[in-house]
C-alpha atoms as a PDB file:
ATOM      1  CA  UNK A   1     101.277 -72.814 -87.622  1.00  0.00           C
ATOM      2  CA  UNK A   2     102.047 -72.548 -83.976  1.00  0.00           C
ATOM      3  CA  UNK A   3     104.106 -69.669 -82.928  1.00  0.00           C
ATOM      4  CA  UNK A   4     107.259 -70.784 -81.559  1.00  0.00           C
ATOM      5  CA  UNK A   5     110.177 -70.223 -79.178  1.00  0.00           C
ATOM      6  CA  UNK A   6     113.399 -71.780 -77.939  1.00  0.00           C
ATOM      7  CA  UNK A   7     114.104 -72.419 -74.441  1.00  0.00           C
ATOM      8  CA  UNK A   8     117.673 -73.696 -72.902  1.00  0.00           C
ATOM      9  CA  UNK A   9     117.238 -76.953 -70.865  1.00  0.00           C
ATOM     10  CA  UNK A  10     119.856 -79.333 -69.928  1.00  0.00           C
ATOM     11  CA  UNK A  11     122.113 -76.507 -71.699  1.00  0.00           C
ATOM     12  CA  UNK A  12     120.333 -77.261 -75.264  1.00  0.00           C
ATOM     13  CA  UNK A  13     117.910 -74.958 -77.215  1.00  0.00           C
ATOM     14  CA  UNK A  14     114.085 -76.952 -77.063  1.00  0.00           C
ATOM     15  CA  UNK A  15     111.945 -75.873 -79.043  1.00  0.00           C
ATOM     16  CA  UNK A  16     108.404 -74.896 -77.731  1.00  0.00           C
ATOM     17  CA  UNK A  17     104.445 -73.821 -78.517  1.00  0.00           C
ATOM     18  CA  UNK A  18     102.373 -72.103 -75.561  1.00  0.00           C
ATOM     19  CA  UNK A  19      99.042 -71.781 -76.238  1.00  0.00           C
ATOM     20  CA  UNK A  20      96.385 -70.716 -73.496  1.00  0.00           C
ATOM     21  CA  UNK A  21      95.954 -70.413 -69.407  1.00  0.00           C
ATOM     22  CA  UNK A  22      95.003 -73.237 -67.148  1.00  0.00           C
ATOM     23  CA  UNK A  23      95.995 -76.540 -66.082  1.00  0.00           C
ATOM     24  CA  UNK A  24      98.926 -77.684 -68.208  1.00  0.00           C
ATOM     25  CA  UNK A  25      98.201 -79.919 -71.510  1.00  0.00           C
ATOM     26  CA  UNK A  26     101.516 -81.365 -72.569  1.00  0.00           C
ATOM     27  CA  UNK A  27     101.534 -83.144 -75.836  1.00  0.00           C
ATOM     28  CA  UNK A  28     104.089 -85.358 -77.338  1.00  0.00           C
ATOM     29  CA  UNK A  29     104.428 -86.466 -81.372  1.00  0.00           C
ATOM     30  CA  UNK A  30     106.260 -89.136 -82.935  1.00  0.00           C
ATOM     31  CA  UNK A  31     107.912 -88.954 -86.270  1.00  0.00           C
ATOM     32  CA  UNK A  32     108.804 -88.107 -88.809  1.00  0.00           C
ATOM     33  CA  UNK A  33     106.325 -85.284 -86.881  1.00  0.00           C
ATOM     34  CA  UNK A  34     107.744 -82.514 -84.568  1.00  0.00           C
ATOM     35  CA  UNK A  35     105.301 -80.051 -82.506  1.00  0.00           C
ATOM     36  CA  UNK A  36     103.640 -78.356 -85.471  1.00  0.00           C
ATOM     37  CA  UNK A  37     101.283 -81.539 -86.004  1.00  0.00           C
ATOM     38  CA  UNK A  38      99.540 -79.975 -83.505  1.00  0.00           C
ATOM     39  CA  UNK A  39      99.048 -77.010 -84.957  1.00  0.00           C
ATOM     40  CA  UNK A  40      95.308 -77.287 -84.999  1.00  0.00           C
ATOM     41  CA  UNK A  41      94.543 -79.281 -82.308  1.00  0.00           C
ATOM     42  CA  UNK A  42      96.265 -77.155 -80.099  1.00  0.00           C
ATOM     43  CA  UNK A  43      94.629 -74.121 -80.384  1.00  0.00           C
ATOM     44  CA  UNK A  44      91.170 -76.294 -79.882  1.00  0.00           C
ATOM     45  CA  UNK A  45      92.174 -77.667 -76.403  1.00  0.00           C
ATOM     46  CA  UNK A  46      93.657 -74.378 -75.443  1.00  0.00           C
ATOM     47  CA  UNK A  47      90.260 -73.335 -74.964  1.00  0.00           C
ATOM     48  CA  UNK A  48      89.827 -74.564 -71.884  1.00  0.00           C
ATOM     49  CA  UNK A  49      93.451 -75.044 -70.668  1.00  0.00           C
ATOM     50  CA  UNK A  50      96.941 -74.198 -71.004  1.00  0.00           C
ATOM     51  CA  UNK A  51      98.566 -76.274 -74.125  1.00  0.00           C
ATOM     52  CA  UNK A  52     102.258 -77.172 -74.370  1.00  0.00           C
ATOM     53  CA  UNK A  53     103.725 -78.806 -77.802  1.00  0.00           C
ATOM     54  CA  UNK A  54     107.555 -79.080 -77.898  1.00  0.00           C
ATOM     55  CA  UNK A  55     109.906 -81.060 -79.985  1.00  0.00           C
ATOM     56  CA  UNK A  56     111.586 -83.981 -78.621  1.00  0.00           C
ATOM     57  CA  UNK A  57     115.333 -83.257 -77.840  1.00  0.00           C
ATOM     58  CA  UNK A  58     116.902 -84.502 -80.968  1.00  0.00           C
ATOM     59  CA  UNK A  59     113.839 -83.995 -82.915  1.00  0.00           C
ATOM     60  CA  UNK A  60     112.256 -81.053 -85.508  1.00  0.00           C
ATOM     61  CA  UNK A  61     114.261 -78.394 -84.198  1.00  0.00           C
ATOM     62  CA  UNK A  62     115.157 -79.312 -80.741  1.00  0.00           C
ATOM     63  CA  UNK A  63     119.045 -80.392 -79.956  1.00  0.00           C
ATOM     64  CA  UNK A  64     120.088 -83.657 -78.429  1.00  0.00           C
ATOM     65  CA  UNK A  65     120.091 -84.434 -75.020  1.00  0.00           C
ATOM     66  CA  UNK A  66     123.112 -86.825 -74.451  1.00  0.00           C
ATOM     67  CA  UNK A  67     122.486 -90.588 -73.701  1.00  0.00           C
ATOM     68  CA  UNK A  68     119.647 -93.031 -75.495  1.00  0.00           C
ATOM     69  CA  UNK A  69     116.241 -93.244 -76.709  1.00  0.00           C
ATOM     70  CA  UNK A  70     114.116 -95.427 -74.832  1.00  0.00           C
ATOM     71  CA  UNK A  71     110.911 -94.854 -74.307  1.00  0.00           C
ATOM     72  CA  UNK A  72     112.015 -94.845 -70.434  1.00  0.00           C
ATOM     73  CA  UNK A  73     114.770 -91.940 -71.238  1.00  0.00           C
ATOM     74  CA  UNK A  74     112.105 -90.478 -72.623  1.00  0.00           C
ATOM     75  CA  UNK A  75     110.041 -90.432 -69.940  1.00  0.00           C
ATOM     76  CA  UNK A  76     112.644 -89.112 -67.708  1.00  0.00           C
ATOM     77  CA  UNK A  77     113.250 -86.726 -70.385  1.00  0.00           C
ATOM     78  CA  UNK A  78     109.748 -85.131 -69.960  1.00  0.00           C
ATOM     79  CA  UNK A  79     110.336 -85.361 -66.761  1.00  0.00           C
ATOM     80  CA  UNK A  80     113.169 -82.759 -66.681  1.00  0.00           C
ATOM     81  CA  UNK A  81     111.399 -80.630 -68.787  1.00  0.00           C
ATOM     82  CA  UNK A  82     108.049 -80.586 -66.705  1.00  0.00           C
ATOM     83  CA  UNK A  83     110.328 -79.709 -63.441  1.00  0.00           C
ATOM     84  CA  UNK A  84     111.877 -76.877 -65.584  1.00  0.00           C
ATOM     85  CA  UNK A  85     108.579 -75.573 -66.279  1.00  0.00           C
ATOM     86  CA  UNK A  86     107.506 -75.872 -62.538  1.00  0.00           C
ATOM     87  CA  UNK A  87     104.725 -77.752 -63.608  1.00  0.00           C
ATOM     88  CA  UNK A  88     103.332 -79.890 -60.397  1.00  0.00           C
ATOM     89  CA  UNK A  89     100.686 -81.811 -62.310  1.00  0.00           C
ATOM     90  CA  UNK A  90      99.903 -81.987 -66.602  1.00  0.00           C
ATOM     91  CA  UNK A  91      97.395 -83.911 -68.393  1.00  0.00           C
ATOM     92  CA  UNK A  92      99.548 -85.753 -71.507  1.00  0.00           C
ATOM     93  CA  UNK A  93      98.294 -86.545 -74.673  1.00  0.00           C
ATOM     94  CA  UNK A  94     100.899 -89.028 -76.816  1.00  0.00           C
ATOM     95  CA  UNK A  95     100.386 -89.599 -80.194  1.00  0.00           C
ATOM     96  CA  UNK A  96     102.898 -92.182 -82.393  1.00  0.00           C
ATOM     97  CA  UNK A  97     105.933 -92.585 -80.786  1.00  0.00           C
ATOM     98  CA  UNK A  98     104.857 -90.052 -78.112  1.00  0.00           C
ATOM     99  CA  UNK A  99     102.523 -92.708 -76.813  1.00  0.00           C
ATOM    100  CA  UNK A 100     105.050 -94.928 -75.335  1.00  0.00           C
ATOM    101  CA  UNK A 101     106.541 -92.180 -72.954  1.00  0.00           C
ATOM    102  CA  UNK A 102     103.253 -90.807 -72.297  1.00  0.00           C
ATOM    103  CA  UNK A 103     102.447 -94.245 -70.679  1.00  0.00           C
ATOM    104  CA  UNK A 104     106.049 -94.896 -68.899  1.00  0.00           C
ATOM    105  CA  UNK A 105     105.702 -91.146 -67.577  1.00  0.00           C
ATOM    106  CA  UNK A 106     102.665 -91.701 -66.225  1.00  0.00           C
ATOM    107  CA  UNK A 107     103.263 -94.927 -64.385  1.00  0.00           C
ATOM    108  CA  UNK A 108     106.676 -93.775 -62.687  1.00  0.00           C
ATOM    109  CA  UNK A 109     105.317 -90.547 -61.844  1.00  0.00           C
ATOM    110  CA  UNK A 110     101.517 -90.841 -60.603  1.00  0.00           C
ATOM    111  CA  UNK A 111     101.878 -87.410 -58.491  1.00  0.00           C
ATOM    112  CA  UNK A 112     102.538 -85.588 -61.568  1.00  0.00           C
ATOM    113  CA  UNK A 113      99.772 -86.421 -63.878  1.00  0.00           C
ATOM    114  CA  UNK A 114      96.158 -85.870 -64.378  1.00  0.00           C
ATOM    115  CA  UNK A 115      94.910 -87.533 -67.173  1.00  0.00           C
ATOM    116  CA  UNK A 116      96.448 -89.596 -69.718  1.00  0.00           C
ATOM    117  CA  UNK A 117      95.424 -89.805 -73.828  1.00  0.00           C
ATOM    118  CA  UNK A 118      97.163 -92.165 -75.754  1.00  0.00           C
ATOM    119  CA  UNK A 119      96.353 -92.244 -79.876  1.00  0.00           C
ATOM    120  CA  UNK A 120      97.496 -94.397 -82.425  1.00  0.00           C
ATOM    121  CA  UNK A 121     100.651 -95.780 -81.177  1.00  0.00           C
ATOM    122  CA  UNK A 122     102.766 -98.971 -81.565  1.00  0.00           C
ATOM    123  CA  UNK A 123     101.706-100.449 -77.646  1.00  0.00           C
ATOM    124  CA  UNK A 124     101.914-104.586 -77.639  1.00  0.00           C
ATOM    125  CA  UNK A 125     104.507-106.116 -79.077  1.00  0.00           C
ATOM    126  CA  UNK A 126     102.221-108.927 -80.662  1.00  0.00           C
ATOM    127  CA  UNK A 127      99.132-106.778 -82.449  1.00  0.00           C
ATOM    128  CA  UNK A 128      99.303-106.936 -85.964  1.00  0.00           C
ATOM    129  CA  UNK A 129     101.077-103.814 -87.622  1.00  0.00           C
ATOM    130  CA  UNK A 130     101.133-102.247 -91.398  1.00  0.00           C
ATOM    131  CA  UNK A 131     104.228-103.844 -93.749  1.00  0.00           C
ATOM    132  CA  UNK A 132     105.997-100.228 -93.416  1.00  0.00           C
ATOM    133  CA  UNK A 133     105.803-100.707 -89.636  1.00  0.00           C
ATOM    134  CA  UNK A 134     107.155-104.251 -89.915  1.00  0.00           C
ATOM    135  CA  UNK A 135     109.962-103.550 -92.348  1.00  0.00           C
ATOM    136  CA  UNK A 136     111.093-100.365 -90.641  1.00  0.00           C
ATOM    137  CA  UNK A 137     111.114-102.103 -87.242  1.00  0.00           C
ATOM    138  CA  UNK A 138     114.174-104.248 -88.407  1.00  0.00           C
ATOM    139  CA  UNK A 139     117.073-101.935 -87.394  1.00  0.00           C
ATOM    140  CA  UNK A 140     119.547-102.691 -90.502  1.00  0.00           C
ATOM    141  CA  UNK A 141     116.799-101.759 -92.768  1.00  0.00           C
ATOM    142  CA  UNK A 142     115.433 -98.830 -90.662  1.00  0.00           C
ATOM    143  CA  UNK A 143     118.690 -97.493 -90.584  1.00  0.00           C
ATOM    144  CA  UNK A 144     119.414 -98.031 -94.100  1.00  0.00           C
ATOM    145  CA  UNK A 145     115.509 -96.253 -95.387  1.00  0.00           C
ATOM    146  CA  UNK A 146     116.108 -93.192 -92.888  1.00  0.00           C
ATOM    147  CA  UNK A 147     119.451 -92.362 -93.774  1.00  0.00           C
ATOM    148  CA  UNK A 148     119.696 -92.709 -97.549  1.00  0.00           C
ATOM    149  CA  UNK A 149     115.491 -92.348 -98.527  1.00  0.00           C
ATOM    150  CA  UNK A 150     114.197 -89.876 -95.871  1.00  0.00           C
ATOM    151  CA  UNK A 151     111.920 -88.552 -98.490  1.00  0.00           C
ATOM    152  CA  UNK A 152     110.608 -91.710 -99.481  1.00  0.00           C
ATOM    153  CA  UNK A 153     109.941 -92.225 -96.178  1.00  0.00           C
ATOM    154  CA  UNK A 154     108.194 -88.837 -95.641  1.00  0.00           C
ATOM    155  CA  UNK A 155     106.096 -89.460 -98.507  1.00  0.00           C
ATOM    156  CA  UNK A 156     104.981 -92.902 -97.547  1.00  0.00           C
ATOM    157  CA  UNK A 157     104.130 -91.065 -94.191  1.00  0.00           C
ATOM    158  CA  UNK A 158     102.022 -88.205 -95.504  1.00  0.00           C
ATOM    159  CA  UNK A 159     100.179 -90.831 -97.934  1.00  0.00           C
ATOM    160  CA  UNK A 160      99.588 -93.076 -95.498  1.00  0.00           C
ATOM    161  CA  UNK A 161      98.885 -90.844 -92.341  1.00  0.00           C
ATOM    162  CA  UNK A 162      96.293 -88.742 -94.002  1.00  0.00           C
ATOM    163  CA  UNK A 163      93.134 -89.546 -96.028  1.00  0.00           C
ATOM    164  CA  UNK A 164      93.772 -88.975 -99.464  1.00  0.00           C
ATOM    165  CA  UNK A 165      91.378 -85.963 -99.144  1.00  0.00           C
ATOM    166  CA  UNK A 166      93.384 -84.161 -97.070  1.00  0.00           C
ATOM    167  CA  UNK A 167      96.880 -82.926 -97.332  1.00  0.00           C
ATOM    168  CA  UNK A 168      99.003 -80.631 -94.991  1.00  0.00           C
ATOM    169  CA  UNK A 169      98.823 -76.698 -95.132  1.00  0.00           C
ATOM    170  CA  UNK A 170     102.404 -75.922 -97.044  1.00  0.00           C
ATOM    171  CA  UNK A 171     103.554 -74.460 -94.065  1.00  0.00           C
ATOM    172  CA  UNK A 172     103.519 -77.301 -91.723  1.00  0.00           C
ATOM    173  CA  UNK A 173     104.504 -79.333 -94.463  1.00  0.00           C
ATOM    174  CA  UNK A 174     107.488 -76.996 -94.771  1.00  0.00           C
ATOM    175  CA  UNK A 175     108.223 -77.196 -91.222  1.00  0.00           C
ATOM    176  CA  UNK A 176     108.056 -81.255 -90.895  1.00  0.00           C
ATOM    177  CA  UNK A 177     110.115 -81.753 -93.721  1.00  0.00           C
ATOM    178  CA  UNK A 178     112.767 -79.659 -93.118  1.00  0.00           C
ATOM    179  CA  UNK A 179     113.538 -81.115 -89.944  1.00  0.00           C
ATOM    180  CA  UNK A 180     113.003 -84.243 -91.038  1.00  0.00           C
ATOM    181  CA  UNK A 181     115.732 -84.213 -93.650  1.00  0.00           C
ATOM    182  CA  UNK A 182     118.295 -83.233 -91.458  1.00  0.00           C
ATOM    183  CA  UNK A 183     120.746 -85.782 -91.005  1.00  0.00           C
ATOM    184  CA  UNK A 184     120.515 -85.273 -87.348  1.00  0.00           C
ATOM    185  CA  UNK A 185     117.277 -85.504 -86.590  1.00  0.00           C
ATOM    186  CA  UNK A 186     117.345 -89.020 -88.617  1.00  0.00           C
ATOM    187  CA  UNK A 187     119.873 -90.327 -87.026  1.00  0.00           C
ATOM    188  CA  UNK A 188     118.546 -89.796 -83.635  1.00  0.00           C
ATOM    189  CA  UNK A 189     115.131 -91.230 -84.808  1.00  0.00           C
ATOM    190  CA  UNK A 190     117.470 -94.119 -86.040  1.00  0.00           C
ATOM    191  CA  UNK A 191     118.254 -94.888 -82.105  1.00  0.00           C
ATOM    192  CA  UNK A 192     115.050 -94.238 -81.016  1.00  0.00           C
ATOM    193  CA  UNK A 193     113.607 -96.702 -83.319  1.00  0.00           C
ATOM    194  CA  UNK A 194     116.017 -98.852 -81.935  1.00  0.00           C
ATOM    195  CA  UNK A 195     115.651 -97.961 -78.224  1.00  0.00           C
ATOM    196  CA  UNK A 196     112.178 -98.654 -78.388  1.00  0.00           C
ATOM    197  CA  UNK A 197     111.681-101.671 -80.028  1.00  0.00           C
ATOM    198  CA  UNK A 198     114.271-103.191 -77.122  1.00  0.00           C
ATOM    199  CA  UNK A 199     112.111-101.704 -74.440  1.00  0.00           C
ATOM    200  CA  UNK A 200     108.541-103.210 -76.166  1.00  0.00           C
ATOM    201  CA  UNK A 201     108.833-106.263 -74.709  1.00  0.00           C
ATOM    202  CA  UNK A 202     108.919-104.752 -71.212  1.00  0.00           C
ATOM    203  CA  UNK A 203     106.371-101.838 -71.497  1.00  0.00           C
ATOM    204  CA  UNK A 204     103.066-103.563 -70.210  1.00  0.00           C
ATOM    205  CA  UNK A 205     105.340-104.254 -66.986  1.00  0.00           C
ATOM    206  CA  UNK A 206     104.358-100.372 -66.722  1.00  0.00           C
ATOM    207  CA  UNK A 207     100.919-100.089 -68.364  1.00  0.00           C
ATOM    208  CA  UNK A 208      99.468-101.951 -65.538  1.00  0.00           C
ATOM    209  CA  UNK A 209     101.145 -99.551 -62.973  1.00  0.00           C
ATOM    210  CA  UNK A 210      99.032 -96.490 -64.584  1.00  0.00           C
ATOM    211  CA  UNK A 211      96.394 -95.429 -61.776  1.00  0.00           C
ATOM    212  CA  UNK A 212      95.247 -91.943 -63.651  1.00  0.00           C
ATOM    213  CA  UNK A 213      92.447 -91.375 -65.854  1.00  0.00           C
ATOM    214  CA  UNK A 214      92.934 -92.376 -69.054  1.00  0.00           C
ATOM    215  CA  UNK A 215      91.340 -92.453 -72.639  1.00  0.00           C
ATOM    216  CA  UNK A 216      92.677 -94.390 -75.421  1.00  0.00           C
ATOM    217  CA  UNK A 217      91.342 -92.495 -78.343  1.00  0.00           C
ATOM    218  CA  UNK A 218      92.155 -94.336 -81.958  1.00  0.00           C
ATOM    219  CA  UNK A 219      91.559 -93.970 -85.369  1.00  0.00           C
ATOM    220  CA  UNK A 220      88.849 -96.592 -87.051  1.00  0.00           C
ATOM    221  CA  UNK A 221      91.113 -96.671 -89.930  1.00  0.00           C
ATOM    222  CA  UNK A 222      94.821 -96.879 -88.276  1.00  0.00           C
ATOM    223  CA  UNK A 223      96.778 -98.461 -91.185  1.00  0.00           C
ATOM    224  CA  UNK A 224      99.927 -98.982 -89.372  1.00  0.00           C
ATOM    225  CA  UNK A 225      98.381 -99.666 -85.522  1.00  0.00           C
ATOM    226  CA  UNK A 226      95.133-101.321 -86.347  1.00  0.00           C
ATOM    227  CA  UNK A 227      92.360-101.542 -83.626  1.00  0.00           C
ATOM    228  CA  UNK A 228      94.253-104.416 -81.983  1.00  0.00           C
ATOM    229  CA  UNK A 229      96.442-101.694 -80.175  1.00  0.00           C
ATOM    230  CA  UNK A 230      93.982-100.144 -78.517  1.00  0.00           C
ATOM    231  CA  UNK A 231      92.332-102.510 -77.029  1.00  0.00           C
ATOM    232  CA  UNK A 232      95.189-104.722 -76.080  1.00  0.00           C
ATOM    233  CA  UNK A 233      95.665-101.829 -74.108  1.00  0.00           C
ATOM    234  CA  UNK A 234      92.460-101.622 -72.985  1.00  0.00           C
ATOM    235  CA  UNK A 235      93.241-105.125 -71.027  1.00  0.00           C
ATOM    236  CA  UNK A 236      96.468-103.527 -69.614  1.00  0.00           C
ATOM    237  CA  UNK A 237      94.640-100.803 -68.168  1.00  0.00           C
ATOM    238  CA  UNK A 238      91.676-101.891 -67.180  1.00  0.00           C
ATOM    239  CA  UNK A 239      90.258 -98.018 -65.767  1.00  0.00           C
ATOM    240  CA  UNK A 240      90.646 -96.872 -69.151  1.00  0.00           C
ATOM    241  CA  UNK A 241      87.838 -96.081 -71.642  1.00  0.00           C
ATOM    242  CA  UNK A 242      88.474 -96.784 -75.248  1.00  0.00           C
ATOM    243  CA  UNK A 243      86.826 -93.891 -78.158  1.00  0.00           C
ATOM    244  CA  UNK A 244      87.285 -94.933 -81.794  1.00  0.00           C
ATOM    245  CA  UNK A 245      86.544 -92.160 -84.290  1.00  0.00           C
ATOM    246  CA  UNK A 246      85.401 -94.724 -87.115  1.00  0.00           C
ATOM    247  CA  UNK A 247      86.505 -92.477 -90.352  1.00  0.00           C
ATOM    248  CA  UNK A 248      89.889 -91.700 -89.038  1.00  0.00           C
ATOM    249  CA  UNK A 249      93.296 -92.034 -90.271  1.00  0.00           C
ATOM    250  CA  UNK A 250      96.970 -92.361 -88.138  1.00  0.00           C
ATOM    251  CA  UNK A 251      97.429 -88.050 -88.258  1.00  0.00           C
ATOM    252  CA  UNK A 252      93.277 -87.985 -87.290  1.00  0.00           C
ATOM    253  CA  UNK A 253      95.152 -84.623 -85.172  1.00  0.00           C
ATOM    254  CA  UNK A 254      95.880 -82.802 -88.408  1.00  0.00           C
ATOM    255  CA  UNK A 255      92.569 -84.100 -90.348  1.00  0.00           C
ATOM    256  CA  UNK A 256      89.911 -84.043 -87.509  1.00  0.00           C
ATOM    257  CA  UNK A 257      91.300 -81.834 -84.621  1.00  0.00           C
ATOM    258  CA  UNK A 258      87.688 -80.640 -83.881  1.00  0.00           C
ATOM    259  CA  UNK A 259      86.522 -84.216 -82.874  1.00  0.00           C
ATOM    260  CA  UNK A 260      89.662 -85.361 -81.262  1.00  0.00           C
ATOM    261  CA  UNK A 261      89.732 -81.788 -79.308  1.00  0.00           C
ATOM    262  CA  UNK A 262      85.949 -82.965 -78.236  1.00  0.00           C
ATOM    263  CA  UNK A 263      86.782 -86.073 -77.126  1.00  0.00           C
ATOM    264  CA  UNK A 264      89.571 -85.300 -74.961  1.00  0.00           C
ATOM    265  CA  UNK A 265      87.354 -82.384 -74.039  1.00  0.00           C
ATOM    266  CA  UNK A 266      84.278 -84.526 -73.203  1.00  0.00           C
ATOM    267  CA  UNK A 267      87.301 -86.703 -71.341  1.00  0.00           C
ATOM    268  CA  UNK A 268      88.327 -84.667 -69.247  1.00  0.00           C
ATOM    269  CA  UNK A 269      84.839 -83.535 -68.058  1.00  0.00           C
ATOM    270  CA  UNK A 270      84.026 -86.895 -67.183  1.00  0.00           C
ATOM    271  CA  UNK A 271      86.559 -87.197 -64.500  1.00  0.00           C
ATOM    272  CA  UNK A 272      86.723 -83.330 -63.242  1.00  0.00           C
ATOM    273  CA  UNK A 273      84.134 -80.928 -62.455  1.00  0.00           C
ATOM    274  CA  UNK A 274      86.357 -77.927 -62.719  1.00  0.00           C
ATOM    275  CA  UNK A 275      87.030 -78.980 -66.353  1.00  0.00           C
ATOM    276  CA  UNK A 276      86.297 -75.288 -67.649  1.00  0.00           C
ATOM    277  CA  UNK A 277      88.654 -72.236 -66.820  1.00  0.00           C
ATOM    278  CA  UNK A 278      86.182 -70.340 -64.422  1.00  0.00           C
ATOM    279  CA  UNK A 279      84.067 -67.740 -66.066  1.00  0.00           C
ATOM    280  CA  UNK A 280      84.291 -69.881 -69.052  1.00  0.00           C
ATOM    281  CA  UNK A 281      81.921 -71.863 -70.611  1.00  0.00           C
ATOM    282  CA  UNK A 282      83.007 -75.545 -71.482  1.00  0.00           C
ATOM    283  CA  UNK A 283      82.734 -76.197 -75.503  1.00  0.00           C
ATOM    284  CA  UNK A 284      80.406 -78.882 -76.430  1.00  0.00           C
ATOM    285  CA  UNK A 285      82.309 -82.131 -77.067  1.00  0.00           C
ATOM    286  CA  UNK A 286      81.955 -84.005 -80.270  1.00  0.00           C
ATOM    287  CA  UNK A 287      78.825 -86.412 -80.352  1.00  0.00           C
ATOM    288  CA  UNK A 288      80.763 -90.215 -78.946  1.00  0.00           C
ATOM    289  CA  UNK A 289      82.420 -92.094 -81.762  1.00  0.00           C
ATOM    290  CA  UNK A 290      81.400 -96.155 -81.316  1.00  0.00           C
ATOM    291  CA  UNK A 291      83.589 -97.546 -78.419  1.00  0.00           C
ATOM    292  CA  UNK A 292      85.600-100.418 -79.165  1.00  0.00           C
END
C-alpha cells in the first residue's frame, strides 16, 4: 500500500501518494481503480524520480470538483493540480481512463510535459473493444450496472483485469472496493463514462497535436482494448514508439510492475541523458517486449 495524505485544492480534500526525489512522475488510473493500483509500480519508478499517484477528484477518496467529466475537464483538472504543486514540467503515465487526459494534457500544454506513457486505454472510437466495454459504453445501461451492481461490476473487473494467477494483496483490494461502492464515487464515474464517450469522437483532433516523447506501452493480452488501440494510436502520433509486453493483462501495473517500471525506465533513457538522479545508478530496464 502507498502511504497516503490529503491535500485541499480547489477547497476539496485530494487524496495523494509521494514517493521519491527528482523530476516529477504523475500518474493517473481509471476505474473502478483509485491511486493504490499503483502501489507497486510506484515505488519501482521512484527509483530514479519523484512519483505522484492521486485520486481523481470525485474518485477513491478524493471529493468532487464542481462541473463535468470530460476527458478535456480532466485535463484542465490536472492542470490545476500540477500548478498547485508548482510543478513546471512532469512526465505522465495514464492508464484506463487516465489515458485519455494524459493525451489531451499533453497536447494543450506542451511546456509542461516531458514524456508521455499511455497503457491500455479506450483511444479510437472504431477499434474493436471487449462485450463489457461495449455494453457499459451505452449510458442507460452503464448507469443502470454502476448504480444498482457495483460489485458485479468490480468482480467482472478484477477477473478480467488480472490473470487468473494473480489476485490483489487484501489491502488494496480493501482500498479499491471501498471507494468503489460508494454511491458517490459511482455516480461521478457514471458522468465520466458519459463525458467521455461524447468527447471520443473528437480526441485524435488532439493526439496529433502531441509533440513530446511518448511510449505507448500495452498489454499482449488486453481483453477489453485489444492491440488495435495501440497502434491506431501509433498512426495518430507518429513520434511515438509502441512496447507490447506479450503475457500481459489490462492491470499488467499490479501483475508485472517490474517490467512495466523497465520499460518506462528504458523510455525515458532513450530520450534523456540525465535519466538517473545524479550519484545514482540507473536500474537495468526489462529486456524489450516484441514491438507492435
Amino acid at each position: 500500500m502507498l502511504d497516503t495524505t490529503v491535500e485541499l485544492h480547489q477547497g476539496r480534500r485530494v487524496r495523494v501518494a509521494r514517493l521519491g526525489q527528482g523530476e516529477a512522475v504523475v500518474l493517473l488510473h481509471g476505474y473502478p481503480e483509485n491511486l493504490q493500483v499503483f502501489s507497486q509500480l510506484a515505488p519501482a519508478l521512484a527509483r530514479q524520480r519523484q512519483v505522484i499517484a492521486f485520486d481523481w477528484p470525485g474518485m477513491g477518496y478524493s471529493e468532487a470538483w464542481p462541473g463535468g467529466a470530460t476527458p478535456l475537464l480532466m485535463a484542465q483538472r490536472l492542470r490545476q493540480l500540477v500548478d498547485d504543486w508548482q510543478l513546471d514540467k512532469i512526465h505522465l503515465v495514464g492508464q484506463d481512463m487516465g489515458g485519455q487526459p494524459a493525451l489531451v494534457f499533453a497536447a494543450l500544454y506542451p511546456e509542461r510535459v516531458h514524456s508521455l506513457v499511455v497503457m491500455n486505454s479506450l483511444v479510437s472510437n472504431e477499434a474493436e473493444t471487449s462485450w463489457e466495454i461495449t455494453w457499459l459504453r451505452l449510458f442507460k445501461l452503464n448507469q443502470l450496472l454502476l448504480q444498482r451492481f457495483p460489485r458485479l461490476i468490480f468482480w467482472r473487473a478484477l477477473h478480467t483485469f488480472l490473470p487468473r494467477v494473480r489476485a490483489l494483496e487484501k489491502a488494496v483490494y480493501q482500498d479499491l472496493w471501498q471507494a468503489f461502492r460508494q454511491a458517490r464515487v459511482r455516480k461521478f464515474i457514471v458522468r465520466m463514462c458519459a463525458g467521455y464517450e461524447a468527447q471520443l469522437p473528437r480526441l485524435p483532433e488532439w493526439y496529433w497535436q502531441v509533440q513530446c516523447p511518448t511510449l505507448i506501452l500495452w498489454a499482449g493480452r488486453a481483453k477489453h482494448f485489444p492491440l488495435a488501440h495501440a497502434t491506431y494510436l501509433q498512426t495518430q502520433i507518429p513520434q511515438a514508439q509502441l512496447v507490447v509486453i506479450e503475457e500481459a493483462t489490462h492491470w499488467m501495473a499490479v501483475a508485472q510492475p517490474a517490467e512495466v517500471a523497465g520499460h518506462i525506465g528504458a523510455f525515458y533513457q532513450s530520450f534523456s541523458s540525465s535519466a538517473s538522479t545524479p550519484g545514482q545508478t540507473a536500474a537495468p530496464a526489462a529486456a524489450p517486449a516484441q514491438p507492435g
